[in-house]
N, C-alpha and C. Protein backbone atom coordinates (compact mmCIF):
# COMPACT_ATOMS: atom_id res chain seq x y z
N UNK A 1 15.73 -21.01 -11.09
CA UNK A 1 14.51 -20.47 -11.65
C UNK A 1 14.88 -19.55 -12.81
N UNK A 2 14.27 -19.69 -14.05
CA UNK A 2 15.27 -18.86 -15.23
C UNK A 2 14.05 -18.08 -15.15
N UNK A 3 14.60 -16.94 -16.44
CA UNK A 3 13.91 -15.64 -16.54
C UNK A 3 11.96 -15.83 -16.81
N UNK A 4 12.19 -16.49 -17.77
CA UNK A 4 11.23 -16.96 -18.68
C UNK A 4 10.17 -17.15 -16.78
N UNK A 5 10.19 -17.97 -15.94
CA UNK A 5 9.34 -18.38 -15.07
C UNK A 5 9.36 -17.12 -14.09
N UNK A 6 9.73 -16.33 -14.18
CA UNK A 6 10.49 -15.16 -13.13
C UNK A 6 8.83 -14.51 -14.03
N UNK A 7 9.01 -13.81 -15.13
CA UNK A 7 8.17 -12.87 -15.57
C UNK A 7 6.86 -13.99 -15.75
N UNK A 8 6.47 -14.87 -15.52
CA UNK A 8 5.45 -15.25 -15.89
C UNK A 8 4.37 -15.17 -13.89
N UNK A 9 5.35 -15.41 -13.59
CA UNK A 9 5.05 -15.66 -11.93
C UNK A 9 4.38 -13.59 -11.47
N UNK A 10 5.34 -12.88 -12.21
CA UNK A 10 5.11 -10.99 -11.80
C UNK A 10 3.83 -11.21 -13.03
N UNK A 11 3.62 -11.47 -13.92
CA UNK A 11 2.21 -11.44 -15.13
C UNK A 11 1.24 -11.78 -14.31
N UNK A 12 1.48 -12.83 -13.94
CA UNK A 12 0.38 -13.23 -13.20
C UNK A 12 -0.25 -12.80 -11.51
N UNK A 13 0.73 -12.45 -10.87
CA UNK A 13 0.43 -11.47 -9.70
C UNK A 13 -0.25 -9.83 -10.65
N UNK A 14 0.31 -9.32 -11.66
CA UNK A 14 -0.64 -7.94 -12.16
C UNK A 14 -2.07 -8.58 -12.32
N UNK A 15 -2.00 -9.34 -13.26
CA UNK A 15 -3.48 -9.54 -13.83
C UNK A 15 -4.06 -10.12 -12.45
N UNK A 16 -3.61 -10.97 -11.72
CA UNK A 16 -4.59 -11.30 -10.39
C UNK A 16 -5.33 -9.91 -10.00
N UNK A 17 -4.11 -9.03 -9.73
CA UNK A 17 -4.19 -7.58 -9.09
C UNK A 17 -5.41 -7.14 -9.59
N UNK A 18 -5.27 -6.72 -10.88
CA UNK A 18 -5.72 -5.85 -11.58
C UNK A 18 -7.17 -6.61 -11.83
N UNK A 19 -7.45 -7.80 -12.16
CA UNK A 19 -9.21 -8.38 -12.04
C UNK A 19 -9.47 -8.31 -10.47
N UNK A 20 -9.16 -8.20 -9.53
CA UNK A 20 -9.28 -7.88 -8.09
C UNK A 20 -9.60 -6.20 -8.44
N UNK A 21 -9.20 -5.52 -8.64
CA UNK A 21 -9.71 -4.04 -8.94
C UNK A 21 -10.73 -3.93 -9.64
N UNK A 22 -10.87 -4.69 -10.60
CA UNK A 22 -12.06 -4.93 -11.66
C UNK A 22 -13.20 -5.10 -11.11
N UNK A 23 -13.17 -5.83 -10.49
CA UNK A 23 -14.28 -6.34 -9.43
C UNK A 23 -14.68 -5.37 -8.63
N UNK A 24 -13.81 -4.86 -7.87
CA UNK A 24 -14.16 -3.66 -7.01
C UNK A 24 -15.15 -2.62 -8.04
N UNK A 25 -14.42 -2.41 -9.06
CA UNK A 25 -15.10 -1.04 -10.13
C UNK A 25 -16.64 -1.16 -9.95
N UNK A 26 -17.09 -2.76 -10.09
CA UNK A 26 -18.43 -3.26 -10.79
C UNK A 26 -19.17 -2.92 -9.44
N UNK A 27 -18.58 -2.34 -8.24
CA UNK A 27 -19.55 -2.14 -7.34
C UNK A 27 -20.20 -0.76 -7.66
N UNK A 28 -21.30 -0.54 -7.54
CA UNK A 28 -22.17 0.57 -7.14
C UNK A 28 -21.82 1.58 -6.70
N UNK A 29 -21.65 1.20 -4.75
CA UNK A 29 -21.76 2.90 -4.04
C UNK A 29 -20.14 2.47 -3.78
N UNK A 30 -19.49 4.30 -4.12
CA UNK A 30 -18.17 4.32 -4.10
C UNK A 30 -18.00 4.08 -2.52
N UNK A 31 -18.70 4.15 -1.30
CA UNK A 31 -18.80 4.01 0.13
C UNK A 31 -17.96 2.45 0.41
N UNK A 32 -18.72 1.49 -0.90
CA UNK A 32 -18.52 0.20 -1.06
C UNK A 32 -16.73 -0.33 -1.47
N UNK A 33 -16.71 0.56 -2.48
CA UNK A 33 -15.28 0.61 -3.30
C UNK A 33 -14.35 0.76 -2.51
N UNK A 34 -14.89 1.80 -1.41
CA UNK A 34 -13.48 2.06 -0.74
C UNK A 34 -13.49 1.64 0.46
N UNK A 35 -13.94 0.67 0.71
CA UNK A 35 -13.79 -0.63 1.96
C UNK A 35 -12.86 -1.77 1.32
N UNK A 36 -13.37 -1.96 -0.04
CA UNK A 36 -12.42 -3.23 -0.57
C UNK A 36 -10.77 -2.45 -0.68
N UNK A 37 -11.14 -1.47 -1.18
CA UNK A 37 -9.57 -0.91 -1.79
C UNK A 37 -8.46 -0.63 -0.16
N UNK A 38 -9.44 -0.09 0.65
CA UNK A 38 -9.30 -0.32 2.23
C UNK A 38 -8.67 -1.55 2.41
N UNK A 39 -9.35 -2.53 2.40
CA UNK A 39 -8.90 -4.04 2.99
C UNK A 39 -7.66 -4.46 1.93
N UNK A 40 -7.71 -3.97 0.91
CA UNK A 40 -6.52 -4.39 0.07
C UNK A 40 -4.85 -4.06 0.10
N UNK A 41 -5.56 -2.70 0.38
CA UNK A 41 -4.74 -1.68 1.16
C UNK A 41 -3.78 -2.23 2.05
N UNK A 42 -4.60 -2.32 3.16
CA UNK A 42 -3.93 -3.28 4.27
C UNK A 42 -3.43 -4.03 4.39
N UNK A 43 -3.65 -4.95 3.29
CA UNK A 43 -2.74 -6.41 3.19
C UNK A 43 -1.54 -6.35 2.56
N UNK A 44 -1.22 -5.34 1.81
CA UNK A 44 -0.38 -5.56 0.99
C UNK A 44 1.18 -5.25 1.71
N UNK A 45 2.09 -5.70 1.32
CA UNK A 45 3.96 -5.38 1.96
C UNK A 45 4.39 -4.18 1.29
N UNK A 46 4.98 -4.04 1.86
CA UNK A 46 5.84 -2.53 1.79
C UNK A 46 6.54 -2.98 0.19
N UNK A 47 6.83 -4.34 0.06
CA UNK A 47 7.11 -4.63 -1.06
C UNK A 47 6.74 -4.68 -2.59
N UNK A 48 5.31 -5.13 -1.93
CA UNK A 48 4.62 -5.21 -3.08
C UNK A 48 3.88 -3.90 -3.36
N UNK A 49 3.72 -2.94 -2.70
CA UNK A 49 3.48 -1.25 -2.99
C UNK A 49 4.91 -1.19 -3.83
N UNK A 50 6.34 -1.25 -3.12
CA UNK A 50 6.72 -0.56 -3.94
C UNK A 50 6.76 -1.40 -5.74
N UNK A 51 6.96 -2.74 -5.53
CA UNK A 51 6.51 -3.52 -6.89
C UNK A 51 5.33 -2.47 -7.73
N UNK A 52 4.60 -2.33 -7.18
CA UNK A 52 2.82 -1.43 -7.54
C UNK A 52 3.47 -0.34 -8.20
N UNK A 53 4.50 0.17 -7.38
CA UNK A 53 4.65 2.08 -7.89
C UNK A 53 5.58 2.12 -9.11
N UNK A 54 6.41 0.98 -8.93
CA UNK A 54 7.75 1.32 -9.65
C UNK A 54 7.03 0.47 -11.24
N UNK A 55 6.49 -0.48 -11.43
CA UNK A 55 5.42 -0.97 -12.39
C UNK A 55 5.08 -0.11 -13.18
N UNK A 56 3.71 0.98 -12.43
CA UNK A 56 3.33 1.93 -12.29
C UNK A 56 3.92 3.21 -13.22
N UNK A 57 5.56 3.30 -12.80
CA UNK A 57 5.60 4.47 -13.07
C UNK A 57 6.81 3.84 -14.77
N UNK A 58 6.94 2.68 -14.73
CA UNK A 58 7.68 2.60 -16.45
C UNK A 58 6.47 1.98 -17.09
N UNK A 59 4.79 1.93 -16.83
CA UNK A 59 4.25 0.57 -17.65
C UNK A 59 3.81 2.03 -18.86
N UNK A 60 3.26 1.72 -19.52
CA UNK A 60 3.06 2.24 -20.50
C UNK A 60 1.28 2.05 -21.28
N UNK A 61 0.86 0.81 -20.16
CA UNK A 61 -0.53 0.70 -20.29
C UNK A 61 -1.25 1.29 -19.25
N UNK A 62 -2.02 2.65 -20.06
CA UNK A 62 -3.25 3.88 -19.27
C UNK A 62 -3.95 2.92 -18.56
N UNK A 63 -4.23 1.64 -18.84
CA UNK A 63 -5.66 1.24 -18.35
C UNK A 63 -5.05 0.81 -17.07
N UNK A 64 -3.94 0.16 -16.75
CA UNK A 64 -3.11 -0.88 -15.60
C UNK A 64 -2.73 0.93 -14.90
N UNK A 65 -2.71 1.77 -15.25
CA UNK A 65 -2.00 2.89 -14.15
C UNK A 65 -3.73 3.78 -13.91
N UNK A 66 -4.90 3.83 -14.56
CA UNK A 66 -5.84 4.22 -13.96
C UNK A 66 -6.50 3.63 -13.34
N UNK A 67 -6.70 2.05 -13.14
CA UNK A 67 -6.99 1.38 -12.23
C UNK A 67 -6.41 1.77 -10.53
N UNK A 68 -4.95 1.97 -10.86
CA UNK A 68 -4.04 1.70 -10.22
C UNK A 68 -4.52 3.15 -8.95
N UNK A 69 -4.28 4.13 -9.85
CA UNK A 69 -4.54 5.30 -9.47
C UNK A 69 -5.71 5.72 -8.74
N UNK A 70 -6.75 5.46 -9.71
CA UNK A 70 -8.14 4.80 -9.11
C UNK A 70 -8.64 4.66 -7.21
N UNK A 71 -8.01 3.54 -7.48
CA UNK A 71 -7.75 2.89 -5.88
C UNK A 71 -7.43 3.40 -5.06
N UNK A 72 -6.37 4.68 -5.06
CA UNK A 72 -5.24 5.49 -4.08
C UNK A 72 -4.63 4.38 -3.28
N UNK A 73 -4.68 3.31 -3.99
CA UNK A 73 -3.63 2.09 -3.06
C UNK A 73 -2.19 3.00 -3.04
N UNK A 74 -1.41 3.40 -4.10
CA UNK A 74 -0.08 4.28 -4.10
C UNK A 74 -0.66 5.71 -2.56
N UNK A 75 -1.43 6.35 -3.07
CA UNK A 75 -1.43 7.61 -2.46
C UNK A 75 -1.34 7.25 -1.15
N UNK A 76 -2.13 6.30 -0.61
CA UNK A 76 -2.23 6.11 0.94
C UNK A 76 -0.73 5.33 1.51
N UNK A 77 0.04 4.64 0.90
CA UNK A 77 1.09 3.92 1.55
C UNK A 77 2.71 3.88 0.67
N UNK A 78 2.40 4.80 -0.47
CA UNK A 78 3.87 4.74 -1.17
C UNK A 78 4.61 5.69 -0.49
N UNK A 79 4.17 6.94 0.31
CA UNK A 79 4.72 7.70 1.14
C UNK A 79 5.51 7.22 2.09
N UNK A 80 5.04 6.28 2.97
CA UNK A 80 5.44 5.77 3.86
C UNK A 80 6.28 4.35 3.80
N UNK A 81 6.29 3.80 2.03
CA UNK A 81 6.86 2.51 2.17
C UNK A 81 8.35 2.75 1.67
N UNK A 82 9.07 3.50 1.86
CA UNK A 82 10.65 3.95 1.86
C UNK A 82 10.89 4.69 0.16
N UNK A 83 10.08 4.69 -0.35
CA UNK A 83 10.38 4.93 -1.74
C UNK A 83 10.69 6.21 -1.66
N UNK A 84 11.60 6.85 -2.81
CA UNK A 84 12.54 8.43 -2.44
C UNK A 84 11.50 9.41 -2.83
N UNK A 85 11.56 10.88 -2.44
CA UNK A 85 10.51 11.81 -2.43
C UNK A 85 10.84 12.12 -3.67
N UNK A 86 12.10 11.95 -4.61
CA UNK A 86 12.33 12.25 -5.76
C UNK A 86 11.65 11.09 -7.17
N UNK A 87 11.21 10.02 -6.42
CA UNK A 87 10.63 8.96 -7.30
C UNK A 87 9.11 9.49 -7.27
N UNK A 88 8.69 9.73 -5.73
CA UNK A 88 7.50 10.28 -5.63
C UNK A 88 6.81 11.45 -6.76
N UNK A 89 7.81 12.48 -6.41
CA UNK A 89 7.78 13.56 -7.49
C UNK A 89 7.35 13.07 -8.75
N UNK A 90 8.51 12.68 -9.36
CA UNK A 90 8.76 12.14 -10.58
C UNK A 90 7.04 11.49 -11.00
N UNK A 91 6.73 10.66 -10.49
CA UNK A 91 5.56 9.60 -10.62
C UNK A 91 4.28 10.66 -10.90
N UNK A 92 4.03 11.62 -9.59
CA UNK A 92 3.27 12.71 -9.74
C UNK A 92 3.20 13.43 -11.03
N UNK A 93 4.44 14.14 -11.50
CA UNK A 93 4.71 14.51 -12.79
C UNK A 93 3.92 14.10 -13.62
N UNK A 94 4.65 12.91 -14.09
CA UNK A 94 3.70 11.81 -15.64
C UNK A 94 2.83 11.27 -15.33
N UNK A 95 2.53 10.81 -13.95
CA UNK A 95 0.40 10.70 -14.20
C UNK A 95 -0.56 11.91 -13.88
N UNK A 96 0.17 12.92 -13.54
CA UNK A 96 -0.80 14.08 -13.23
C UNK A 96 -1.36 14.02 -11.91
N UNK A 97 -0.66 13.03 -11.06
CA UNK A 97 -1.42 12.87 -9.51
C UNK A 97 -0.85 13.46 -8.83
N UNK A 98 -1.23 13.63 -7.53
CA UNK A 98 -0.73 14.59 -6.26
C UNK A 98 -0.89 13.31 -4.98
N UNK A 99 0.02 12.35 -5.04
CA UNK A 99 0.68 11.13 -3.94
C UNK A 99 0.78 12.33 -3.10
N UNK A 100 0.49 12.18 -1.72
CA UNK A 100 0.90 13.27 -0.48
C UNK A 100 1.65 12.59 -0.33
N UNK A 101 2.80 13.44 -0.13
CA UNK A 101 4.59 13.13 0.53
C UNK A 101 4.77 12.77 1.81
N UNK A 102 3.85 13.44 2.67
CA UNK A 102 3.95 13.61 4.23
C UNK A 102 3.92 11.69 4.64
N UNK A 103 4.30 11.34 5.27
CA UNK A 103 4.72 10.49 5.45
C UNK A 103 3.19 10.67 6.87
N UNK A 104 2.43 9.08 7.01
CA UNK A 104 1.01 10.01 7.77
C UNK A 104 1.21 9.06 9.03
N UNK A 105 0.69 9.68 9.80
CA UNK A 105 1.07 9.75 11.33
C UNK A 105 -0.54 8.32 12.04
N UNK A 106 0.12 7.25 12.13
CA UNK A 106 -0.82 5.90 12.65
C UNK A 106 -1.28 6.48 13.71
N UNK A 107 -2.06 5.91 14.04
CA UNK A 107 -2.61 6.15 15.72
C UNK A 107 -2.32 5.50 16.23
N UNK A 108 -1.75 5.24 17.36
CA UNK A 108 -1.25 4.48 18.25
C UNK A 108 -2.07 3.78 19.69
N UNK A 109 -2.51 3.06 20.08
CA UNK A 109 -3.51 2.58 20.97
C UNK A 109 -3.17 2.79 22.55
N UNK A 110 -1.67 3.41 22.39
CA UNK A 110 -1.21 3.74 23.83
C UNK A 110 -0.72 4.91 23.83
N UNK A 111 -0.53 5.89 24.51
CA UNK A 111 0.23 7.51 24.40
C UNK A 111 1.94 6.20 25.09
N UNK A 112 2.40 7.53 25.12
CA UNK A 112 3.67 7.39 25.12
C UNK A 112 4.21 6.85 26.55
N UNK A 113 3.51 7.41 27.53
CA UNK A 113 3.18 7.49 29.57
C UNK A 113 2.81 6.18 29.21
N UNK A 114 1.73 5.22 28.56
CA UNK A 114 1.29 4.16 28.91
C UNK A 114 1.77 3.20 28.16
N UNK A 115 2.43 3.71 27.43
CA UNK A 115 3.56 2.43 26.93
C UNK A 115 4.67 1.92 27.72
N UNK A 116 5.41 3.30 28.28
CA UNK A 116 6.51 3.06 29.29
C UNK A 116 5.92 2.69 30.41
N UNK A 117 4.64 2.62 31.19
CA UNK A 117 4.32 2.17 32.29
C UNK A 117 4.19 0.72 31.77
N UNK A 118 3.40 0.35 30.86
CA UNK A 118 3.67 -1.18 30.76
C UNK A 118 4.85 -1.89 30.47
N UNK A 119 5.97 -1.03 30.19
CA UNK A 119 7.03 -1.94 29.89
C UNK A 119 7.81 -2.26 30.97
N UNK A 120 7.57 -1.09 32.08
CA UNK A 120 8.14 -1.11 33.09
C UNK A 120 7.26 -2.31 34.22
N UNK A 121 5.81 -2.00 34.15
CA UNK A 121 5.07 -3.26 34.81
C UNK A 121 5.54 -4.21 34.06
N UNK A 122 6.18 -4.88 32.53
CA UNK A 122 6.37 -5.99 32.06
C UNK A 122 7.29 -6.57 33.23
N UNK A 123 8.46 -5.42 32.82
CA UNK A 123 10.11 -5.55 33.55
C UNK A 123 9.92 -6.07 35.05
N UNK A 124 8.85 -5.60 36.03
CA UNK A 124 8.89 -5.82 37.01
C UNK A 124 7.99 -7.40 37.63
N UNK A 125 7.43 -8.24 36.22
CA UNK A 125 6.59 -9.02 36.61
C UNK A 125 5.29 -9.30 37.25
N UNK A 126 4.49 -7.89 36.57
CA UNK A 126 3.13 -7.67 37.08
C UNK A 126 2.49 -8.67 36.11
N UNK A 127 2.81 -8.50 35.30
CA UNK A 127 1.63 -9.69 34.03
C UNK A 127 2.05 -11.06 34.55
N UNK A 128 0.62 -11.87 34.68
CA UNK A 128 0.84 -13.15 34.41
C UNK A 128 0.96 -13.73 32.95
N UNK A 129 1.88 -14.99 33.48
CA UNK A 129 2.41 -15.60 32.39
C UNK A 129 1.19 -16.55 31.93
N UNK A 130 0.42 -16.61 32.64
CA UNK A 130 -0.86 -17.75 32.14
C UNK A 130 -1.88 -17.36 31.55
């Protein structure tokens, strides 16, 4: 796969991106906006955030980093997708944003007591297999 098809394949994942944000903008109530940016949120890999941030922080087009920004797609998951607190910084710096560092704490659907009781009911063959 040579270069030439390499950058045409990342062109075309931004601009997908970025008319996917577009769309979102043209909604109305921001209540609305931030269900899509929500669901977008969610889908995306630890990869393609950091693809998003590191983009982000050499592109040089305002309009592709206020979209970007816009969204808090970075703020909500670049914390947590391994990227260094010193890139974080840095990024904060030259767009003027405040990314929270804290790395944010999921909720978990079991405490800690009812995780180890089910692993231990796993271990002992309480669940059926059917």
């Amino acid at each position: 796969m040579g270069v030439e098809t390499i950058l045409l394949k990342k062109s075309r994942y931004l601009q997908t991106f970025i008319s996917i944000l577009d769309h979102i903008r043209l909604l109305s109530k921001v209540e609305e906006r931030n269900i899509y940016y929500s669901l977008i949120e969610s889908q995306l890999t630890v990869h393609e955030i950091r693809y998003l941030f590191y983009h982000s922080l050499i592109d040089t087009n305002k309009i592709f980093i206020d979209k970007v920004i816009e969204s808090n797609i970075l703020s909500i998951r670049a914390p947590d997708s391994g990227i260094p607190k010193t890139h974080l910084d840095f990024f904060n710096e030259i767009h003027g944003t405040s990314i929270n560092l804290q790395i944010r704490k999921r909720p978990r659907p079991y405490t800690k007591r009812e995780i180890n009781k089910i692993k231990k009911d796993f271990k002992l063959g309480k669940f059926d297999s059917a």
